[in-house]
Structure formats: structure tokens, C-alpha cells
Protein backbone atom coordinates (compact mmCIF):
# COMPACT_ATOMS: atom_id res chain seq x y z
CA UNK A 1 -19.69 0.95 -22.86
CA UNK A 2 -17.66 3.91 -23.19
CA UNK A 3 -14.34 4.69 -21.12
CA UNK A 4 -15.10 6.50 -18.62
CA UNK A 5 -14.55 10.18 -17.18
CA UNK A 6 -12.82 10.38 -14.27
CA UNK A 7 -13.25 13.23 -11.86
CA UNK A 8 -10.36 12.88 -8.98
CA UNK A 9 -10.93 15.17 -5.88
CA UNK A 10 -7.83 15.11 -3.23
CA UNK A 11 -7.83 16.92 -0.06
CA UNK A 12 -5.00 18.01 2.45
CA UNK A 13 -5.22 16.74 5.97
CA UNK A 14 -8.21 14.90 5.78
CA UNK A 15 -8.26 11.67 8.35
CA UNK A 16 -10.24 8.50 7.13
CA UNK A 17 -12.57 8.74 9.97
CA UNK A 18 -14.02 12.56 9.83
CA UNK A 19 -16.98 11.23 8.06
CA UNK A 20 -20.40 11.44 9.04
CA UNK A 21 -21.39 8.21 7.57
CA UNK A 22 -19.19 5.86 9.07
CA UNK A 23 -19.89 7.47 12.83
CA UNK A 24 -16.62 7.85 14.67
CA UNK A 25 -16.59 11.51 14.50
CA UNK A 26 -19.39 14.30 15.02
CA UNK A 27 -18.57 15.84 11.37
CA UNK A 28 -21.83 16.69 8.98
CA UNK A 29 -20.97 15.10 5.92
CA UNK A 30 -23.94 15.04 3.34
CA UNK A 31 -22.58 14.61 0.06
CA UNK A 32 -19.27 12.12 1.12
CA UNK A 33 -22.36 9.99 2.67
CA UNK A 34 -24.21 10.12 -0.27
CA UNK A 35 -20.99 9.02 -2.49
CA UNK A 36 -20.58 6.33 0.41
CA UNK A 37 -24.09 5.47 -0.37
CA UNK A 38 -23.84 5.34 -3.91
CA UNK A 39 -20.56 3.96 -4.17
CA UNK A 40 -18.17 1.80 -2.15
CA UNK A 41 -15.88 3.03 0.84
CA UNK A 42 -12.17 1.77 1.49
CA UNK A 43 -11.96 2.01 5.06
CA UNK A 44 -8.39 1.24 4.97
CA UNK A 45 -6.89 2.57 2.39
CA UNK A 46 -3.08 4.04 3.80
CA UNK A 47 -0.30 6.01 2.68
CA UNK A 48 3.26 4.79 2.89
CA UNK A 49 5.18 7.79 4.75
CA UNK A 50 7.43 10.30 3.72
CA UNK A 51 11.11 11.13 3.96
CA UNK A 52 10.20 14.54 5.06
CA UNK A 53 8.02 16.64 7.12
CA UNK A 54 5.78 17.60 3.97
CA UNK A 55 3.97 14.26 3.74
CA UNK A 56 1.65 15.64 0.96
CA UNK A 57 4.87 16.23 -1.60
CA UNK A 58 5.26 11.93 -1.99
CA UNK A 59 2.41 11.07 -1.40
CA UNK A 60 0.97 12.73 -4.40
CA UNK A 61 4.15 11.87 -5.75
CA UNK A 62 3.37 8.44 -5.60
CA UNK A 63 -0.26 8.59 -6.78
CA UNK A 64 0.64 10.15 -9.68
CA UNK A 65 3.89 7.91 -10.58
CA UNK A 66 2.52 4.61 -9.17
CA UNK A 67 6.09 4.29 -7.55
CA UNK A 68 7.10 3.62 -3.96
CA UNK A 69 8.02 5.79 -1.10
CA UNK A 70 11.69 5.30 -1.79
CA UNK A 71 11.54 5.79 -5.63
CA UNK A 72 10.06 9.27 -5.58
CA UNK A 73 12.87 11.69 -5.37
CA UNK A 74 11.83 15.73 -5.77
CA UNK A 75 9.44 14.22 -5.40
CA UNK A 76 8.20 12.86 -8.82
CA UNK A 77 10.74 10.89 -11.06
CA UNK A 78 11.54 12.20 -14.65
CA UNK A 79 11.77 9.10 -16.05
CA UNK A 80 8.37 7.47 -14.60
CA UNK A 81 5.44 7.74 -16.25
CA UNK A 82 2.25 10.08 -14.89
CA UNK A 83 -1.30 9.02 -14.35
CA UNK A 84 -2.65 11.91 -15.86
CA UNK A 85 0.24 12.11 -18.86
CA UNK A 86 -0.40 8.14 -19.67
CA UNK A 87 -4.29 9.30 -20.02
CA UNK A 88 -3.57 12.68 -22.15
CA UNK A 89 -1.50 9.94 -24.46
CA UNK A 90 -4.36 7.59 -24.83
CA UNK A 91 -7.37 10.15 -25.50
CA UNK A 92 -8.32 11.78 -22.57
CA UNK A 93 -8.89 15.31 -22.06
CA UNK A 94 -6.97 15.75 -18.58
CA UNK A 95 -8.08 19.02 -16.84
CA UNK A 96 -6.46 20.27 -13.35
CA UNK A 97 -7.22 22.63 -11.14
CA UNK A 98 -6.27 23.62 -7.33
CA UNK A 99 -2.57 22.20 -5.32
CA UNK A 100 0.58 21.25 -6.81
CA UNK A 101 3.33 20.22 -4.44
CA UNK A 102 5.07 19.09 -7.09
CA UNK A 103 7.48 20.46 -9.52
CA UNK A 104 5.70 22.65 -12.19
CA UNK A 105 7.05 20.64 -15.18
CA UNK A 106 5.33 17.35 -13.88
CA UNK A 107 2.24 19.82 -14.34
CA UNK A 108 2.70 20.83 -17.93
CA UNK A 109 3.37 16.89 -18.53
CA UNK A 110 0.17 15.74 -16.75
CA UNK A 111 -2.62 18.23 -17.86
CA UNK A 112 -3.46 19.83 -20.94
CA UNK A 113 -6.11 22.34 -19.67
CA UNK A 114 -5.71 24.17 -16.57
CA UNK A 115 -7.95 26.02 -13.64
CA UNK A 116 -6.51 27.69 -11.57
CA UNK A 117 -3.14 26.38 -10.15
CA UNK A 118 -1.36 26.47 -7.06
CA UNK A 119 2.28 25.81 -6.66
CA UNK A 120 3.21 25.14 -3.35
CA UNK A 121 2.59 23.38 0.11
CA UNK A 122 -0.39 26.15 2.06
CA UNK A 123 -1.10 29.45 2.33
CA UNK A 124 -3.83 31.84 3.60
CA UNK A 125 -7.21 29.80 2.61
CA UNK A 126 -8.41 33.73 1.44
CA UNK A 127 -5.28 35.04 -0.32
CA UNK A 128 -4.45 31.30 -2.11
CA UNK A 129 -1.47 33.11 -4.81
CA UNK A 130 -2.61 30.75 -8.08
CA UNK A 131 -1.05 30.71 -11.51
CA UNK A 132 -3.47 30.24 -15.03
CA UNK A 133 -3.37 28.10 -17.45
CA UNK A 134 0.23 28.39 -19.36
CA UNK A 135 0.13 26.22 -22.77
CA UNK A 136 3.84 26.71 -22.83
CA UNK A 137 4.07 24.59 -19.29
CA UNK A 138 6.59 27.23 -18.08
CA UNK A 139 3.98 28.53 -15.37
CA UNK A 140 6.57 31.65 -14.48
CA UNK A 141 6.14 32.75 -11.09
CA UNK A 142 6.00 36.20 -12.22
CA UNK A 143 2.58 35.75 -13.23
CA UNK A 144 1.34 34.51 -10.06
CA UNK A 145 -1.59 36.60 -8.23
CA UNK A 146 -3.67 36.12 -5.08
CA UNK A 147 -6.74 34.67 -6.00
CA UNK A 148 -10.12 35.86 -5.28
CA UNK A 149 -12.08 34.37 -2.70
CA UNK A 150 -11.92 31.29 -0.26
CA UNK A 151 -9.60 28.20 -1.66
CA UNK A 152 -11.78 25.40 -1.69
CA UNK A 153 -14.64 27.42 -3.74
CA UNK A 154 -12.23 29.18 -6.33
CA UNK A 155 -11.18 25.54 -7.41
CA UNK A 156 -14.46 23.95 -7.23
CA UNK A 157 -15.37 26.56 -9.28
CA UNK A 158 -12.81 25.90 -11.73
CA UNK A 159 -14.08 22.44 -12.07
CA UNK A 160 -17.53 23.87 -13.02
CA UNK A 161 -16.53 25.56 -15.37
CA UNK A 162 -14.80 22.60 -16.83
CA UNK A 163 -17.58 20.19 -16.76
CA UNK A 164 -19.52 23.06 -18.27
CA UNK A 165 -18.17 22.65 -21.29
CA UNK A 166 -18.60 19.13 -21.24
CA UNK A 167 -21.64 17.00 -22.11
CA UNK A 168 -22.69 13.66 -22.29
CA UNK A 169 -22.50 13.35 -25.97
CA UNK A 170 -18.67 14.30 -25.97
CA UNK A 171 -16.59 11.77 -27.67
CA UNK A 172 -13.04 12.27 -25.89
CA UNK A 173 -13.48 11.32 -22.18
CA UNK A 174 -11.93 13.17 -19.55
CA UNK A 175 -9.85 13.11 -16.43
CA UNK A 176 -9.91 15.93 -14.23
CA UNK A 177 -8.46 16.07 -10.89
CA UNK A 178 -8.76 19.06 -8.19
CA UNK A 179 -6.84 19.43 -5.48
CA UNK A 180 -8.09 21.05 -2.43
CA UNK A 181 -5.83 22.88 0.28
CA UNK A 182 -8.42 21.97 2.68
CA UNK A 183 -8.85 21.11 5.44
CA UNK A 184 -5.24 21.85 5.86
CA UNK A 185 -4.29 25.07 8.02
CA UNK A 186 -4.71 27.51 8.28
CA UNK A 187 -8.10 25.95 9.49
CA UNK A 188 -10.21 29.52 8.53
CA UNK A 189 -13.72 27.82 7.28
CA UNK A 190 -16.23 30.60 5.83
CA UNK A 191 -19.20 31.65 7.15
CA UNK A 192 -21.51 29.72 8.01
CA UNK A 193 -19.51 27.12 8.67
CA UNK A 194 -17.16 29.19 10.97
CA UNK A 195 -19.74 28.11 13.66
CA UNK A 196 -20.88 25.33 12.71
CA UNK A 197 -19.51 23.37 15.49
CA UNK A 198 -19.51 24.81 18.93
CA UNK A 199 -15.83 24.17 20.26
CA UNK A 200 -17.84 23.48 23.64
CA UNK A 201 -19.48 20.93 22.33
CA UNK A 202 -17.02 18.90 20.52
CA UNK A 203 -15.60 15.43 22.23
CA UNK A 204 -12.12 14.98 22.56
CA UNK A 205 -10.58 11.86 20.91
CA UNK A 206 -10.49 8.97 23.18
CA UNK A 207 -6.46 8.97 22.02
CA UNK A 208 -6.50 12.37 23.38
CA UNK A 209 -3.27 13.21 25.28
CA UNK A 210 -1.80 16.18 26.37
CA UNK A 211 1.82 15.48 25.36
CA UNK A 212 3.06 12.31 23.43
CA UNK A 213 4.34 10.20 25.80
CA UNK A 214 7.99 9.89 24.92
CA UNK A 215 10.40 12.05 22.19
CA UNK A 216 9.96 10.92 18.51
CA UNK A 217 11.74 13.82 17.19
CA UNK A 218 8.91 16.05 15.96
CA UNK A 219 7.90 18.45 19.25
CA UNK A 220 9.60 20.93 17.46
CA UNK A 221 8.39 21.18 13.82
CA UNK A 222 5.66 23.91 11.91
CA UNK A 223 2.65 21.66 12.67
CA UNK A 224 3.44 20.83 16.29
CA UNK A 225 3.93 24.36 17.44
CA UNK A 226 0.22 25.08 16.30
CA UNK A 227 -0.95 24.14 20.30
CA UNK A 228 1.01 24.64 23.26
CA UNK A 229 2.51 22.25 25.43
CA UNK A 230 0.90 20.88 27.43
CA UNK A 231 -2.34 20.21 24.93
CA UNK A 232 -4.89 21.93 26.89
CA UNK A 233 -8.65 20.28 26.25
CA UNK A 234 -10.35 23.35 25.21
CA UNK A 235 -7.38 24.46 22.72
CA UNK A 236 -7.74 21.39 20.76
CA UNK A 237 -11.57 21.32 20.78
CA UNK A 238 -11.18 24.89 18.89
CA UNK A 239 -8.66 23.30 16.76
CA UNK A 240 -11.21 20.01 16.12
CA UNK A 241 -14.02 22.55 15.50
CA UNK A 242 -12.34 24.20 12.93
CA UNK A 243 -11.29 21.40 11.31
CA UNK A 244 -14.71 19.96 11.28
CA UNK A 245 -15.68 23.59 9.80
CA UNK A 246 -13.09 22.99 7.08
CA UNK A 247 -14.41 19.67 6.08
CA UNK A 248 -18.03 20.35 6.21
CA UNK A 249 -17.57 23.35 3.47
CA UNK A 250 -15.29 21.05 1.35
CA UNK A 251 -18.44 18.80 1.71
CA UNK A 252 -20.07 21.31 0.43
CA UNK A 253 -18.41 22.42 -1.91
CA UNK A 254 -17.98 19.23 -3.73
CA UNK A 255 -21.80 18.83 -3.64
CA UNK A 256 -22.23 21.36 -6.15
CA UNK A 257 -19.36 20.13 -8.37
CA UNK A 258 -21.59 16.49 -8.24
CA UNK A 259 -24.79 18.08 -9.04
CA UNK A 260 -23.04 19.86 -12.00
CA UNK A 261 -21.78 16.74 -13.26
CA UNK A 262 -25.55 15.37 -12.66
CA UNK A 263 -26.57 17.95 -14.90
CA UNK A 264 -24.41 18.02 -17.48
CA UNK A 265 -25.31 14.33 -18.19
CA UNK A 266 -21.89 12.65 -17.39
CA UNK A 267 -22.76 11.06 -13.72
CA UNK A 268 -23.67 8.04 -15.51
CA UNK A 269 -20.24 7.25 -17.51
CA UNK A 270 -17.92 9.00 -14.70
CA UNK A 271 -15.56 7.59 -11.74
CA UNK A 272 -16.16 9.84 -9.12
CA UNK A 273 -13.28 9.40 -6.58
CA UNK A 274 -12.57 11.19 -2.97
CA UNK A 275 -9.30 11.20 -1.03
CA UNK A 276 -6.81 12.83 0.86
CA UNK A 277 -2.78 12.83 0.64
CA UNK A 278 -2.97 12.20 4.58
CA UNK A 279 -4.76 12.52 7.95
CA UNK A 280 -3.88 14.67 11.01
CA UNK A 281 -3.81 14.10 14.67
CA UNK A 282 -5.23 17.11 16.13
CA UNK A 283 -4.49 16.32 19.54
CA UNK A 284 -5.13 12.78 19.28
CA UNK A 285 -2.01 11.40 20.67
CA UNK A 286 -0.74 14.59 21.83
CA UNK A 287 0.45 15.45 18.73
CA UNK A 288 -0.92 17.78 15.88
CA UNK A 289 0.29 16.99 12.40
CA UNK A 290 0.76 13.93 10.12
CA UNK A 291 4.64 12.90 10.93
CA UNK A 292 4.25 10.09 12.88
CA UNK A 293 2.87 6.20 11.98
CA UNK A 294 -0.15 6.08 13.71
CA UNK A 295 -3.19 5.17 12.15
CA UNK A 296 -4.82 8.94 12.11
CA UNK A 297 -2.29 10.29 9.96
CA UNK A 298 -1.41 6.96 7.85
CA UNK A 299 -5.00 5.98 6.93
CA UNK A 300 -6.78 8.38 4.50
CA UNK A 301 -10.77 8.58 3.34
CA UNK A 302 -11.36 6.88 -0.04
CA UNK A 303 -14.78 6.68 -1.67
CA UNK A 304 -15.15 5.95 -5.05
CA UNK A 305 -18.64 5.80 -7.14
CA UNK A 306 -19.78 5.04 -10.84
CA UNK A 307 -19.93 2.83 -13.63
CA UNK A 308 -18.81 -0.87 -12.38
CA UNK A 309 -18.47 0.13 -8.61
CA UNK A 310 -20.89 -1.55 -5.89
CA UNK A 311 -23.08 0.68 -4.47
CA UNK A 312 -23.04 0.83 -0.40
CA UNK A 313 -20.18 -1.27 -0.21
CA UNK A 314 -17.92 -1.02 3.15
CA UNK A 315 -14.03 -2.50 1.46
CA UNK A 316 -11.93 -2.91 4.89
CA UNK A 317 -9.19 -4.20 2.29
CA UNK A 318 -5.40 -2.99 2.98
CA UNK A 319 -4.27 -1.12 0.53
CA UNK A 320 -2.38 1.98 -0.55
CA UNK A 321 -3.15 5.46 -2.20
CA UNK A 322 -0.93 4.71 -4.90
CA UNK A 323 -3.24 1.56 -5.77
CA UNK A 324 -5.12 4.07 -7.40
CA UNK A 325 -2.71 4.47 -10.22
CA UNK A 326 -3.00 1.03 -11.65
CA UNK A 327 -6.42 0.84 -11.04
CA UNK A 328 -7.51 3.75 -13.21
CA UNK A 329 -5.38 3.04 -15.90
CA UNK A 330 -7.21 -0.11 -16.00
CA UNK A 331 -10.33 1.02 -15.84
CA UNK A 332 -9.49 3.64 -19.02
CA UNK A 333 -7.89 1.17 -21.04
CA UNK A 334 -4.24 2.09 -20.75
CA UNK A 335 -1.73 -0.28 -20.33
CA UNK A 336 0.31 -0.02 -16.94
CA UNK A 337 4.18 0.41 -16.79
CA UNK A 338 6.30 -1.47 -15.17
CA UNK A 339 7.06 0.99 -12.96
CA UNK A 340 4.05 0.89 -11.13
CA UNK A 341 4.26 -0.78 -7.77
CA UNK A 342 0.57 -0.23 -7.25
CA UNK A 343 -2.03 -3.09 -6.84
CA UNK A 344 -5.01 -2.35 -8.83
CA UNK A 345 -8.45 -2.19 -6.72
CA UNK A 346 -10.64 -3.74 -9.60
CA UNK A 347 -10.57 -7.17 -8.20
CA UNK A 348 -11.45 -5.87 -4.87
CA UNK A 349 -14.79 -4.42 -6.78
CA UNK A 350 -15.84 -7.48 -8.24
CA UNK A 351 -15.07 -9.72 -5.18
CA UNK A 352 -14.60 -7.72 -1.93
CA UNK A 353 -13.12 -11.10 -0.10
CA UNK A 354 -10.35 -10.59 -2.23
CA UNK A 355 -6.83 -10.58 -0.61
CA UNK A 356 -5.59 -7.22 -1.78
CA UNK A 357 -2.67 -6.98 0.51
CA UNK A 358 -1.25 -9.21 3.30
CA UNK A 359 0.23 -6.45 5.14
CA UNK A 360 1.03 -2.07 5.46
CA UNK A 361 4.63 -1.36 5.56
CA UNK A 362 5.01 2.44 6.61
CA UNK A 363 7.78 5.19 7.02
CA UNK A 364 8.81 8.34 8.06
CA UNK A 365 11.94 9.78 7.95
CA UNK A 366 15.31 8.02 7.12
CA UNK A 367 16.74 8.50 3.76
CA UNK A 368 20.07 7.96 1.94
CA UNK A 369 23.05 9.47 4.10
CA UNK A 370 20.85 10.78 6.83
CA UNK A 371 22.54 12.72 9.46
CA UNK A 372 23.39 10.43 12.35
CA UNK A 373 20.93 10.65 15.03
CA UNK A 374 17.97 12.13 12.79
CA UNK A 375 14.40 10.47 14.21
CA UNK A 376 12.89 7.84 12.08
CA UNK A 377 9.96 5.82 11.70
CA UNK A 378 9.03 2.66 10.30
CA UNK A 379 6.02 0.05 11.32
CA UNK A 380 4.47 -3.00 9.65
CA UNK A 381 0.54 -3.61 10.01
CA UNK A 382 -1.54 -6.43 9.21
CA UNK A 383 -5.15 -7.16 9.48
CA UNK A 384 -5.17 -6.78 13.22
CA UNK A 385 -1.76 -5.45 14.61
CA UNK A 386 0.65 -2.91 13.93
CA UNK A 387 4.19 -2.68 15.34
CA UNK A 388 6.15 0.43 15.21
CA UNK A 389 9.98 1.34 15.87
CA UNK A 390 10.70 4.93 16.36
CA UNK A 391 14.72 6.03 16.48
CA UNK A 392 15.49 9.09 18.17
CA UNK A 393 18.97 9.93 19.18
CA UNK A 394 20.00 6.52 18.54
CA UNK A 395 17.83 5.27 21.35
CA UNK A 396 15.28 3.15 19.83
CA UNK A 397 11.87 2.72 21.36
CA UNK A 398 8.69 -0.41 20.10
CA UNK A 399 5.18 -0.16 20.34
CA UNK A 400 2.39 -3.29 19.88
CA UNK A 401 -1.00 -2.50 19.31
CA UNK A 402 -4.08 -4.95 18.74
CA UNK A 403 -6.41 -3.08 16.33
CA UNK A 404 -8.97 -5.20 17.01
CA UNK A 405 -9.50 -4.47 20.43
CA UNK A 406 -7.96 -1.24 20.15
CA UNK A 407 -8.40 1.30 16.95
CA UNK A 408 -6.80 4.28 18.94
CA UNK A 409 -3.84 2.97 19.49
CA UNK A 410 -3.97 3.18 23.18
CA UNK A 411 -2.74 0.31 24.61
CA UNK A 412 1.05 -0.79 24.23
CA UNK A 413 1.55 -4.13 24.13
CA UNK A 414 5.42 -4.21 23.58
CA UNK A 415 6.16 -5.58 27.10
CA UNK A 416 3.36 -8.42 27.37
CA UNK A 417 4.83 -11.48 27.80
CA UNK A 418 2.14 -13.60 25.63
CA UNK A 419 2.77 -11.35 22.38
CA UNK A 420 6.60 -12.02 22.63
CA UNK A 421 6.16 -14.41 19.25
CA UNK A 422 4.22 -12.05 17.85
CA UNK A 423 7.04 -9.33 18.02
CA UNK A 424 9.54 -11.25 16.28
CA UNK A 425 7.36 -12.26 13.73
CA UNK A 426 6.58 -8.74 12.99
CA UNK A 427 9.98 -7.47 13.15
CA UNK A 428 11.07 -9.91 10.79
CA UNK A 429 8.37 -8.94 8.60
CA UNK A 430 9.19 -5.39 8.97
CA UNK A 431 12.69 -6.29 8.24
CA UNK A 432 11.72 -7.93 5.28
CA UNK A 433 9.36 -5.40 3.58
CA UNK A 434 12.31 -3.06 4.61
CA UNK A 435 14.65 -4.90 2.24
CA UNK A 436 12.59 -5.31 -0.49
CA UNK A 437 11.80 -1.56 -0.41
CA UNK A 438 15.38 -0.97 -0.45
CA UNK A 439 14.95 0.99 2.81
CA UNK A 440 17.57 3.52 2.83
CA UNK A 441 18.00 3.18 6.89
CA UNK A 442 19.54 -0.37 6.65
CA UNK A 443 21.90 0.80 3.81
CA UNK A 444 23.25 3.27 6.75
CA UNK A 445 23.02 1.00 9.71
């Protein structure tokens, strides 16, 4: 068989449980629950963290380098090599269209046709400014406008057009990757899915809280401010019906880039992949954005579908975004660097008992000569508990929590007496990953 095309669709915000097909969340879904149908479904597949309050910039950063939290300064290394640029060397047509939190040079090095492009972290989901496609690379910012119409159709319009000129009898395969600014804020979904969901009618989380219930040093930042404090109930079931507005028209949207694709001929020969940089809370913990270790803004949708994936497979695997690098690479062909700290996901497709990963080691905050005192974040997860240290002020606060019998994160177990050996043997795990991640907080301490 021939290599295959990949088409690589990323959204912003987007938690791994807001979809319909896997039931924990009142979302309409259609086309994710067809791919989920079609193909298989990571159900927890994680990010590891940022060092700063934009948790898209390395997380992206690491998807495209296949490096590690720590190793992605600006967030993308010059010296590392690109998913996309690796596949552009070895015969693939890349094509990208939609967000770029990442420096514009990485851009011109990763893609050699362009949609529409956005350079930065969100904007107005109506007045999205985009740059075209500059062969140079240079993509001045005097020749950015406002494009026309809502964010998440201009680019998934782009992408038609792309596959438009593509057909199954094409020679060169392709990788094309859109990035969505959706379902990120501001949460503005177009008619009709403005009202889809009838904030009355929306359930609160059963993490729902109406402040976080002690300081880990983000009450102040952009996406906390977006509710009041105290959370009040019927503010964040607008905010969850929006979001679910958001989603649904992404949904959409990305239903008529698949049925392009199924007419142009190239479903057959073509990894389709869905995913998101992060989740969100929403009010689920009291607390609104992504900064912060808990499983709603760590773990991420991730569906993948085509030639050699299982259909209606359910892969609760751990693993990370940036196991995507090595794992495409693979599947195209191309040998992977040395760089890559990735594990590829191809074994987990032919065998889906396969130990992928013994444990999650996640992060926020904390990096190389960090002002005394700033909060930080770290935890350690395996396949049934996750232990998480917060540092705020200096003061430094634990929490235990059983997955199992507890997948909102609820229920502290830090002070039981009969998970005492348990503690230590996570903290000496999370000490461990933390040294072999070079974790800039213990070159400080």
C-alpha cells in the first residue's frame, strides 16, 4: 500500500470528555462519534504542562518537535527537527491552515502550502486577523487582515479547498494539519448553534465548585477572571452552553471537511486524526481555564481513523500528545530523530493490551531561575491514582485521588491513614520522573 495522507485537525480548549459518544457530557457530537465509530479512541491521551499560562504555545510545541516539556524553549527548538518539515523532506505535500502559537519561522519550515494563517494565541472568533500564504516564509505582519467570516469555517474552508485539488490518483501524499481556535474564547458559536443548548438546561459538573478550595496561584490570571467569584451556578451553565455551542459547530464543521475527503477519493489511504492542545475547567473545580493538573485540563480528546487503525476501538492507554510525533513518522516511512521523546502509538493499534506507559508525569509552572515564591505544579499519575503538589508562597499543599472510584477528582485522600505507603511511593516516583526530566524546580530548590 501507499503512504498515507494525513489530515491533522487540533482544537483549542477542547476537554477529552465533551463527546457525545463516550456519554459524560450532554454535547451533540455526530461526526467525532462517527470517527469514534470508525476508528479507535484514546481515552487517555494527556499533555505534559506548561511553564506558562499559555498552555497551547508547548504543547503544540511539543507535538510538533517530539521533545519534552522542558526542552521546548520559545517554544519550539531551532535545532529539533519538525513533524511536518521531516514529512516535506521525505515527499509529502504538507499543507496548513488556521493557529500558530508558534514562531512564524517554525511555519515557513513546516509547510510548503498555506491557508489561511493565524499568528497568535485568540482573538474575536468573527474578526480572526490571518496572514496568506508567503513562499518567502517571512509572513510580515504588515500584510495581516481580518478575515471574513466565523474562525472555525474560514479554516475548514481552507482545507477544502486543499483537498480539492487533491485526488486519489495523486502520487505525492500529503499532510495537512488545521488548527482551530475553537472552542477557545471568546465562546461566540454561530447561529444555530448559539442556542443550541439551553443554559437552563445544562447540568453542572459533579466537580462543580464555586471557588477552588485553597490558593494555587492562578485566581488572578486572563482565564480566571472570565466568572466572578464566587462561581455562581447559572453563570457557568451559560459559560458550559456556549462551550457546548462551540464544539458542536467545530463538529460540524469538520463533517464537511470528512465528506470532502470522502469525495475526493482519499478516505481510503488517509489518517484522519482529532485532538486538542488542552482541556478547560469551566467551573469544574471552581476554576475556569487549563493552568492547573487536574484531569479536565491535562487529558485531551484523541480519535484517530484509517488505513491500519481498529475500527470502534476504546484505547484507555496512558500516553502523551507528543506520542503522536513518532507515531506518524512511522506510519509515513520517515525515520525518527533522536530527539524525539515520544512513544509511538502503533503497537498500541496492533495490540491494545500493550503497556504504552507506566505512568503521567505533569507540570505547570516552575522554570529555570523562577522568581522565589512563583506557584508551581507538578503530579505523577498512574493507572488508578494521581498525586499532586502545588507550591504557592512557599507553602506547599498534596492531594491523593483514586481514579477509579473517583474520575472528578473529588475526594482527597492525602490525610488517610491506609494510603500513607502509597504517598511515598508516589512522591518518590514523582521525584524520579522529575530528575530524569531535568525538572528545572529541583535545580532551584
Amino acid at each position: 500500500m501507499s503512504r498515507p495522507n494525513i489530515l491533522f485537525m487540533i482544537a483549542d480548549d477542547h476537554r477529552h470528555s465533551a463527546l457525545g459518544a463516550l456519554g459524560t457530557e450532554a454535547v451533540s457530537t455526530p461526526t467525532f462519534d462517527q470517527m469514534i465509530a470508525d476508528g479507535t479512541c484514546f481515552t487517555q491521551a494527556h499533555i505534559m504542562g506548561s511553564t506558562s499560562g499559555a498552555v497551547c504555545m508547548p504543547s503544540r510545541g511539543m507535538l510538533m518537535s517530539g521533545c519534552g516539556l522542558f526542552d521546548t524553549p520559545d517554544p519550539l527548538p531551532d535545532d529539533a527537527p519538525l513533524l511536518p518539515e521531516l514529512l516535506g523532506q521525505n515527499g509529502y505535500t504538507t499543507f496548513g491552515t488556521g493557529k500558530w502559537h508558534n514562531r512564524r519561522g517554525s511555519y515557513a519550515r513546516c509547510f510548503g502550502e498555506s491557508g489561511k494563517v493565524f499568528f497568535g494565541g485568540m482573538n474575536d472568533q468573527y474578526a480572526m486577523p490571518v496572514n496568506d500564504f508567503d513562499p518567502a516564509g517571512a509572513y510580515p505582519p504588515e500584510q495581516t487582515y481580518i478575515a471574513d467570516g466565523f474562525s472555525t469555517t474560514v479554516f475548514s474552508d481552507e482545507t477544502i479547498d486543499f483537498l480539492n485539488s487533491r485526488s486519489g490518483d495523486d502520487e505525492e501524499p500529503f499532510f495537512a494539519y488545521i488548527a482551530f481556535t475553537s472552542p477557545h474564547d471568546p465562546r461566540t458559536p454561530p447561529p444555530p448553534f448559539d442556542s443550541m443548548y439551553d443554559p437552563a438546561k445544562v447540568d453542572l459538573p459533579p466537580n462543580f465548585l464555586p471557588e477552588h478550595p485553597f490558593d494555587i496561584g492562578v485566581r488572578d490570571i486572563r482565564d480566571e477572571v472570565l466568572a466572578g467569584y464566587p462561581r455562581g451556578e447559572d453563570e457557568i451553565k451559560r459559560h458550559i452552553a456556549d462551550y457546548y455551542g462551540m464544539i458542536s459547530h467545530m463538529d460540524f464543521d469538520i463533517g464537511r471537511i470528512l465528506d470532502t475527503l470522502e469525495a475526493r477519493g482519499l478516505s481510503e489511504n488517509t489518517i484522519v486524526i482529532y485532538t486538542s492542545d488542552h482541556g478547560l475547567g469551566v467551573g469544574q473545580h471552581g476554576l475556569m481555564g487549563k493552568q492547573n493538573l487536574y484531569d479536565h485540563s491535562m487529558r485531551i480528546p484523541l480519535i484517530m481513523r484509517g488505513p491500519g487503525v481498529p475500527a470502534g476501538l476504546r484505547c484507555n492507554a496512558l500516553l502523551y500528545l507528543l506520542d503522536l510525533y513518532p507515531t506518524l513518522l512511522e506510519m509515513a516511512g520517515v525515520p525518527v530523530p533522536a530527539t524525539s521523546i515520544g512513544h509511538s502509538l502503533n503497537m498500541l493499534l496492533e495490540e491494545v493490551t500493550y503497556k504504552h506507559r507506566r505512568q503521567i508525569f505533569s507540570a505547570y509552572q516552575g522554570v529555570f531561575g523562577h522568581p522565589q515564591g512563583q506557584p508551581y505544579q507538578r503530579s505523577i499519575k498512574d493507572e488508578r491514582h494521581k498525586l499532586i503538589q502545588t507550591v504557592v508562597g512557599g507553602e506547599e499543599t498534596w492531594q491523593l485521588f483514586d481514579l477509579a472510584e473517583d474520575p472528578y477528582e473529588v475526594s482527597d485522600l492525602i490525610d488517610a491513614p491506609v494510603k500513607a505507603g502509597l504517598i511515598d511511593k508516589l512522591k518518590r516516583s514523582l521525584r524520579e520522573r522529575q530528575n530524569r526530566v531535568s525538572d528545572p524546580v529541583l535545580a532551584d530548590a
